[in-house]
N, C-alpha and C. Protein backbone atom coordinates (compact mmCIF):
# COMPACT_ATOMS: atom_id res chain seq x y z
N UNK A 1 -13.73 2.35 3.28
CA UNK A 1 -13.43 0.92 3.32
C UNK A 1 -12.73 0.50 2.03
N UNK A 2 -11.80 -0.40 2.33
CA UNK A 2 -11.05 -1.39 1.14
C UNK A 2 -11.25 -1.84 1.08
N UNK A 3 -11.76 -2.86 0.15
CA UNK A 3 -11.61 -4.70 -0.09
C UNK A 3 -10.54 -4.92 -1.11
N UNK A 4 -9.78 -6.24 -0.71
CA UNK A 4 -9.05 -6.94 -1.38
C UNK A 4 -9.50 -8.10 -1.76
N UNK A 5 -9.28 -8.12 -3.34
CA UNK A 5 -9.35 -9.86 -3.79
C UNK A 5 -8.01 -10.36 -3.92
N UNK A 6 -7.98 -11.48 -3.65
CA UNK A 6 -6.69 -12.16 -4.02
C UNK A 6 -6.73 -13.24 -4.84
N UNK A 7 -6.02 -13.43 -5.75
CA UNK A 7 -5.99 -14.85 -6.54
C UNK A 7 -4.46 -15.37 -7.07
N UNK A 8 -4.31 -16.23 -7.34
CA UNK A 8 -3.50 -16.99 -7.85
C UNK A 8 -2.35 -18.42 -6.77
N UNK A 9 -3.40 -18.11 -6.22
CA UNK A 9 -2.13 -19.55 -4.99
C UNK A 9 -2.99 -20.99 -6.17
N UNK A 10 -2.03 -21.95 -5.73
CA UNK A 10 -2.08 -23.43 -5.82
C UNK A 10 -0.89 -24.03 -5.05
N UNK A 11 -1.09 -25.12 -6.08
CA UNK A 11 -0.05 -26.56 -5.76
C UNK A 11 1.16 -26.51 -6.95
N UNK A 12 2.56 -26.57 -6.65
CA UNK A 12 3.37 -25.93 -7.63
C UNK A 12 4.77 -26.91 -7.01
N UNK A 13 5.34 -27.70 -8.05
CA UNK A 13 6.09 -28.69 -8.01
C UNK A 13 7.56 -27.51 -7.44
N UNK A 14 8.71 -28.15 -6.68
CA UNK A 14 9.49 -27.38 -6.14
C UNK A 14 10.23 -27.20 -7.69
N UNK A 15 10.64 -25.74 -7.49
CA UNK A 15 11.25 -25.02 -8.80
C UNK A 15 10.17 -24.61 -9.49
N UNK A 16 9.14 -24.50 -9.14
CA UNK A 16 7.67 -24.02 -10.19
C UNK A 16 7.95 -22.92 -9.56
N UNK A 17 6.82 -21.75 -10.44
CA UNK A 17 6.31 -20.73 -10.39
C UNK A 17 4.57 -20.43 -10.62
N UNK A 18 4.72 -19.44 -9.69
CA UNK A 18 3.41 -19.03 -9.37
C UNK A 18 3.23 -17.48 -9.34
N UNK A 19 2.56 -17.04 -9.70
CA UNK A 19 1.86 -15.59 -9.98
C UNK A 19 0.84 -14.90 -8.95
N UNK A 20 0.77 -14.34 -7.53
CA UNK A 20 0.11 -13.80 -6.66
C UNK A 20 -0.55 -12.39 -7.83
N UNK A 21 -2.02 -12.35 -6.93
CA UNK A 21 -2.53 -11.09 -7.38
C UNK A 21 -3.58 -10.67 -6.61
N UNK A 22 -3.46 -8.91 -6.17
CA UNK A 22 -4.01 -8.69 -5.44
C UNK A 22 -4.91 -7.43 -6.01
N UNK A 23 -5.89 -7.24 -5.93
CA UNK A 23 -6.83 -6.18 -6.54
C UNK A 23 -7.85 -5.49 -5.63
N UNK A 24 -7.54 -4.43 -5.16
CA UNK A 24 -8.11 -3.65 -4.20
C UNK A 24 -9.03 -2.39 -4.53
N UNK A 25 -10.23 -2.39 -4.21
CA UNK A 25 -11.24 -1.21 -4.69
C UNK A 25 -12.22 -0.53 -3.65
N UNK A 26 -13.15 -0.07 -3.82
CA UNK A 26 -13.62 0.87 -2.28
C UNK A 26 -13.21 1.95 -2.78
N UNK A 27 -13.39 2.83 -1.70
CA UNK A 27 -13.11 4.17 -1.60
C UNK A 27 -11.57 4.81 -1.46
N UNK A 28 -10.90 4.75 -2.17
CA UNK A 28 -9.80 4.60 -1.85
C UNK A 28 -8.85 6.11 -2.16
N UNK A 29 -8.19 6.65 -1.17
CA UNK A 29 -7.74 7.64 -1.48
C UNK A 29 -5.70 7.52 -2.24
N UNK A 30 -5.23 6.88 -1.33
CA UNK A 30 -3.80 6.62 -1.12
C UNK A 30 -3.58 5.32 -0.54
N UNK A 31 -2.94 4.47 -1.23
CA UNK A 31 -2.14 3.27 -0.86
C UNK A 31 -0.86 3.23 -0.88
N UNK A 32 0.19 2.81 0.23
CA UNK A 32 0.70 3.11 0.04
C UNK A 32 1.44 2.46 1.33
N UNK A 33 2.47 1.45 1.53
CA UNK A 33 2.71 0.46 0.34
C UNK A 33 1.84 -0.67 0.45
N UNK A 34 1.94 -1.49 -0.77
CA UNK A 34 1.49 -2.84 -0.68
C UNK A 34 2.25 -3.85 -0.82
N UNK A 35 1.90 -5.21 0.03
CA UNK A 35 2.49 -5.51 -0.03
C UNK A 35 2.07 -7.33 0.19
N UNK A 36 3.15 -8.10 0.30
CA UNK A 36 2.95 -9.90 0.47
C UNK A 36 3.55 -10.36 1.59
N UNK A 37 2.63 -10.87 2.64
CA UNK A 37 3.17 -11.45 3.91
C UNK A 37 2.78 -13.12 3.62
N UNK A 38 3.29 -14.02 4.64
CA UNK A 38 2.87 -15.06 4.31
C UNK A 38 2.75 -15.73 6.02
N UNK A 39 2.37 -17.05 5.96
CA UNK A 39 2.38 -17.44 7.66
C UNK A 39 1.96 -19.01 7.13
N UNK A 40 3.24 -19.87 8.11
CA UNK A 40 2.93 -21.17 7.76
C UNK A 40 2.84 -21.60 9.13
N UNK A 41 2.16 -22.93 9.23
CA UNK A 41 2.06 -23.53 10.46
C UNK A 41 2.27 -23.17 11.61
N UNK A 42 2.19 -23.00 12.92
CA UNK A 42 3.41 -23.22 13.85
C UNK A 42 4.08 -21.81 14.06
N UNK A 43 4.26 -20.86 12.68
CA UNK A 43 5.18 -20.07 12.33
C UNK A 43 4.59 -18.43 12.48
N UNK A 44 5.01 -17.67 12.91
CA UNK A 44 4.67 -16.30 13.02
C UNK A 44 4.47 -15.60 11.11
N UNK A 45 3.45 -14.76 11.18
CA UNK A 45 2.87 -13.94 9.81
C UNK A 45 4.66 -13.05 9.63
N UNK A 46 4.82 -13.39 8.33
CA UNK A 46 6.38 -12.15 8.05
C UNK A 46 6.41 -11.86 7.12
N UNK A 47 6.65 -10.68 6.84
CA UNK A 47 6.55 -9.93 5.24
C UNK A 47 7.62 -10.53 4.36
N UNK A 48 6.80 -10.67 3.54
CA UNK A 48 7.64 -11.72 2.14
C UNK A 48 8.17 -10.34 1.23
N UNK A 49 7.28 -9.53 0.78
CA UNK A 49 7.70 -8.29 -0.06
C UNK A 49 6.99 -7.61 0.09
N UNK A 50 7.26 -5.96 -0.31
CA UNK A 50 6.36 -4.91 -0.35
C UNK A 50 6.53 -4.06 -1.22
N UNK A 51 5.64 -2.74 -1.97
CA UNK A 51 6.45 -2.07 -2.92
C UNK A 51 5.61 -0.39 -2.39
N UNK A 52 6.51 0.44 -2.57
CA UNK A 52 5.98 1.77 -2.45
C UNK A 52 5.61 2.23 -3.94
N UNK A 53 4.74 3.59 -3.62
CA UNK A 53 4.36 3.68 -4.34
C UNK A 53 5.32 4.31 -5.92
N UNK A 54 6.39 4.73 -5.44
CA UNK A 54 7.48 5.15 -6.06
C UNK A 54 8.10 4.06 -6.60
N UNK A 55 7.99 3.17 -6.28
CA UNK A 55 8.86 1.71 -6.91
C UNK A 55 9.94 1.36 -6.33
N UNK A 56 10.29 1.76 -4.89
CA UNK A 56 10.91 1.44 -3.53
C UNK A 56 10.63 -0.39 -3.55
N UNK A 57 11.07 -1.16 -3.18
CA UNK A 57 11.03 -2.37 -2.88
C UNK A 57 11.48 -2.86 -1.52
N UNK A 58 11.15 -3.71 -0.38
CA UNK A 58 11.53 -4.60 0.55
C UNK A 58 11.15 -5.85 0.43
N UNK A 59 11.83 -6.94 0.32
CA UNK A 59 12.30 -8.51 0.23
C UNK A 59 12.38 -9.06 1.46
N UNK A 60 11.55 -10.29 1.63
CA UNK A 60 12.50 -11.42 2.76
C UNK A 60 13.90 -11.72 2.48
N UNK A 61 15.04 -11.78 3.00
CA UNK A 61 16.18 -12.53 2.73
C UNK A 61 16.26 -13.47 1.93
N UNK A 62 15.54 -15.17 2.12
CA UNK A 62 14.49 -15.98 2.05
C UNK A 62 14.79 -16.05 0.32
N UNK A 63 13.54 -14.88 -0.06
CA UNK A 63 13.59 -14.91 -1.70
C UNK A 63 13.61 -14.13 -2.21
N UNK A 64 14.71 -13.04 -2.29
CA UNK A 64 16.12 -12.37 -2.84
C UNK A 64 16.37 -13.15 -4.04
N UNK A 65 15.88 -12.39 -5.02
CA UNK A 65 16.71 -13.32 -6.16
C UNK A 65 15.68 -14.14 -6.98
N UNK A 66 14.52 -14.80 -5.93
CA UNK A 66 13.59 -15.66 -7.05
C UNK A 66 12.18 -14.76 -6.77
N UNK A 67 11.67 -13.95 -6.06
CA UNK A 67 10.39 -13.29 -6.13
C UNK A 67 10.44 -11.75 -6.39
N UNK A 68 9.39 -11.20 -7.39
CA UNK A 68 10.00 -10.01 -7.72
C UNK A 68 8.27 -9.65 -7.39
N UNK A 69 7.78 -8.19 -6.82
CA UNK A 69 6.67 -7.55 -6.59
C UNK A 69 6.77 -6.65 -7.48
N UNK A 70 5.44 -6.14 -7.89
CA UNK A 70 5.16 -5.07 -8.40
C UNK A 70 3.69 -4.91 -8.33
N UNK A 71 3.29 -3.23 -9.47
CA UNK A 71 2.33 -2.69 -9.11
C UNK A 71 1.62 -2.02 -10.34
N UNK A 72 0.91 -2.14 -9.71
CA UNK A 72 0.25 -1.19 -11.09
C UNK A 72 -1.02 -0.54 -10.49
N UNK A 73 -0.68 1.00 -10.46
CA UNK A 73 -1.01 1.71 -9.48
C UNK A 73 -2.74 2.52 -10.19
N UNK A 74 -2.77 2.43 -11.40
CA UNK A 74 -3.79 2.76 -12.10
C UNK A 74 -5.10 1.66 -11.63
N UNK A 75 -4.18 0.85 -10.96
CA UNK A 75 -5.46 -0.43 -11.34
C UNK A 75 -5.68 -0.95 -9.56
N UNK A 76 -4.88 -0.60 -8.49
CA UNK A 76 -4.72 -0.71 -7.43
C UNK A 76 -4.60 -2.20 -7.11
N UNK A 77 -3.68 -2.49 -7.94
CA UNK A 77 -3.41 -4.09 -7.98
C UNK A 77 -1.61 -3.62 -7.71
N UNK A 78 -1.53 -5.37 -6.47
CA UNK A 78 -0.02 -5.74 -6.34
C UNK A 78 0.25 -7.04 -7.09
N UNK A 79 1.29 -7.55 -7.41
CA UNK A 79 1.18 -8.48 -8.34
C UNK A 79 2.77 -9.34 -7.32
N UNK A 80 2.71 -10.88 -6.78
CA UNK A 80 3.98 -11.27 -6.63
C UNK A 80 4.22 -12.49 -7.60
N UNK A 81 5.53 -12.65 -8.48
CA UNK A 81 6.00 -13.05 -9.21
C UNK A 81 7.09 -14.00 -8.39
N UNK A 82 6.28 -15.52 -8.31
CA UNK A 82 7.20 -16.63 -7.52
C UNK A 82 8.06 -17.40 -8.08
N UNK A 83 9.21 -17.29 -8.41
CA UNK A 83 10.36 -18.33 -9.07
C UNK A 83 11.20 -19.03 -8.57
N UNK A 84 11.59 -20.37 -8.65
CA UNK A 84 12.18 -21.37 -8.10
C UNK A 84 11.59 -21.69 -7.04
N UNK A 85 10.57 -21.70 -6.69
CA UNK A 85 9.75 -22.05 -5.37
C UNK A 85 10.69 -23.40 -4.71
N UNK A 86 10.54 -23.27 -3.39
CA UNK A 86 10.84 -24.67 -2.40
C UNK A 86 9.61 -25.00 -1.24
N UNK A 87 10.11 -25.71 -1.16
CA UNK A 87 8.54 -26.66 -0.16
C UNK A 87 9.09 -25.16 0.81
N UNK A 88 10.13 -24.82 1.57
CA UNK A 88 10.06 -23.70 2.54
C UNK A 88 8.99 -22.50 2.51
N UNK A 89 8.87 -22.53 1.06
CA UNK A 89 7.70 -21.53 0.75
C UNK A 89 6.52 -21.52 0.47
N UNK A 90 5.81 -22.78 1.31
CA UNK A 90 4.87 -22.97 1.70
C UNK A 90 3.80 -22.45 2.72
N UNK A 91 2.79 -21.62 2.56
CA UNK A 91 2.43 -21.07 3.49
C UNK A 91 1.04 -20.24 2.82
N UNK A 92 0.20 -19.84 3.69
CA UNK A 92 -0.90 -18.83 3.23
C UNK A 92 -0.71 -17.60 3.12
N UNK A 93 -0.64 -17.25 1.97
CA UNK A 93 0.26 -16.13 1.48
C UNK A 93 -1.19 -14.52 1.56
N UNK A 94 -1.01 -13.73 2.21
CA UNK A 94 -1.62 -12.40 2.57
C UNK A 94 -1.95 -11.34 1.96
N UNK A 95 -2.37 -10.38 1.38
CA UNK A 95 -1.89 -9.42 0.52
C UNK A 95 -1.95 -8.10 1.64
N UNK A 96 -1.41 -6.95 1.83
CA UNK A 96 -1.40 -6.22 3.21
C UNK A 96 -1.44 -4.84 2.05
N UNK A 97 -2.81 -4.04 2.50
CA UNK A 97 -2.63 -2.55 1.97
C UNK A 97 -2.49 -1.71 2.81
N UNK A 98 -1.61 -0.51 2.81
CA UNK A 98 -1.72 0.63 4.00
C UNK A 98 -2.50 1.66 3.06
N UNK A 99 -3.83 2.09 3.86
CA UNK A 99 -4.61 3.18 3.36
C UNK A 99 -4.45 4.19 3.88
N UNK A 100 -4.46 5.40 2.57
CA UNK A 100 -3.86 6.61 3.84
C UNK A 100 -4.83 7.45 3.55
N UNK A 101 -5.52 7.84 4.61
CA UNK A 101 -6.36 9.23 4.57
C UNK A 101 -6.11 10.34 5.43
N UNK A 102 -5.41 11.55 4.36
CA UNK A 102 -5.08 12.15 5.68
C UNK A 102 -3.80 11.79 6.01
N UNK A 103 -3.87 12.12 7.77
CA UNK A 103 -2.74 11.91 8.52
C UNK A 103 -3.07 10.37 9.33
N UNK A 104 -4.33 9.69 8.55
CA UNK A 104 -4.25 8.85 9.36
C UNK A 104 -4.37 7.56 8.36
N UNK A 105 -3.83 6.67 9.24
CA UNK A 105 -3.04 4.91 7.98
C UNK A 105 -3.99 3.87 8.45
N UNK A 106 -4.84 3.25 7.91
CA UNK A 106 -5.54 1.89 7.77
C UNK A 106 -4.88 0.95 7.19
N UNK A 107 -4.28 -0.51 7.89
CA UNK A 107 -4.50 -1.58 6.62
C UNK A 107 -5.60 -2.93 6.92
N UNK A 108 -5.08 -2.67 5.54
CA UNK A 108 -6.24 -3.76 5.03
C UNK A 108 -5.63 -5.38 4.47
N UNK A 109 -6.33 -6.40 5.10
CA UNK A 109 -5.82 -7.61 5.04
C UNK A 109 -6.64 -8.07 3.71
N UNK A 110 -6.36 -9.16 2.95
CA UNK A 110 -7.00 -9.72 2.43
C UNK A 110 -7.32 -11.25 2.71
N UNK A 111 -8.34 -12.14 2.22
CA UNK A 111 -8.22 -13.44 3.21
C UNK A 111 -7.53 -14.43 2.98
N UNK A 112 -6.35 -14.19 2.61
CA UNK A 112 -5.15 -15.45 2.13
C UNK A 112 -5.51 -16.07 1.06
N UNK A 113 -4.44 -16.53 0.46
CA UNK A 113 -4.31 -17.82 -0.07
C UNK A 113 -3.48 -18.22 -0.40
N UNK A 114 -3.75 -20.15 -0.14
CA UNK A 114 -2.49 -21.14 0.03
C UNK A 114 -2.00 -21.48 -0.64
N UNK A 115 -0.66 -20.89 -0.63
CA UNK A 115 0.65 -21.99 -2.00
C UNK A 115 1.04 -23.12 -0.95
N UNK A 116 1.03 -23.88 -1.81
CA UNK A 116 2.18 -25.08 -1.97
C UNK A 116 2.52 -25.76 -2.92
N UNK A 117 4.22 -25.86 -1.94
CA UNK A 117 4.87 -26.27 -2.61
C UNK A 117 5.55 -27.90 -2.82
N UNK A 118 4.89 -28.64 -3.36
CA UNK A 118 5.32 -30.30 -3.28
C UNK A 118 5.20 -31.05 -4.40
N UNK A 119 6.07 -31.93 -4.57
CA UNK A 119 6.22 -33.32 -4.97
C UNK A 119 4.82 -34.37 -5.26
């Protein structure tokens, strides 16, 4: 089993920044990748970023340019780094681990938490 903590959502004026963090412990053999989904209202869950364990990266379109992921693999923490935020990027933000044991892949959710972004 994994558990994930997550911390760092709030309330963050548009053009603020915010700091996601995700810290995962248990029994853990291989992670691999981790990553930041988010899901607002109304709106289907979609991967915001992810990072392998090599330092491979995948981005939303979205925020290209203002959110950067990373890792720090000693510590089994993902870290997302939010810049220029817009109310669009509002949403309960996820942290997603793939556990690998073996030939076989678990992930693991963590229980959100909500940015927003407003005025």
């Amino acid at each position: 089993q994994v558990q994930l903590v997550e911390s760092g959502g709030g309330l963050v004026q548009p053009g603020g920044s915010l700091r996601l963090s995700c810290a995962a412990s248990g029994s853990i053999f291989s992670i691999n990748p981790m990553g930041w989904y988010r899901q607002a209202p109304g709106n289907e869950r979609e991967l915001v970023a992810r990072i392998f364990s090599g330092g491979g990266t995948n981005y939303l379109d979205s925020v290209k340019g203002r959110f950067t992921i990373s890792r720090d693999n000693a510590k089994n923490t993902v870290y997302l780094q939010m810049n220029s935020l817009k109310r669009e990027d509002t949403a309960v933000y996820y942290c997603m681990v793939r556990h690998l044991v073996g030939s076989v892949s678990y992930d693991y959710w963590g229980q959100g938490t909500q940015v927003t972004v407003s005025s």
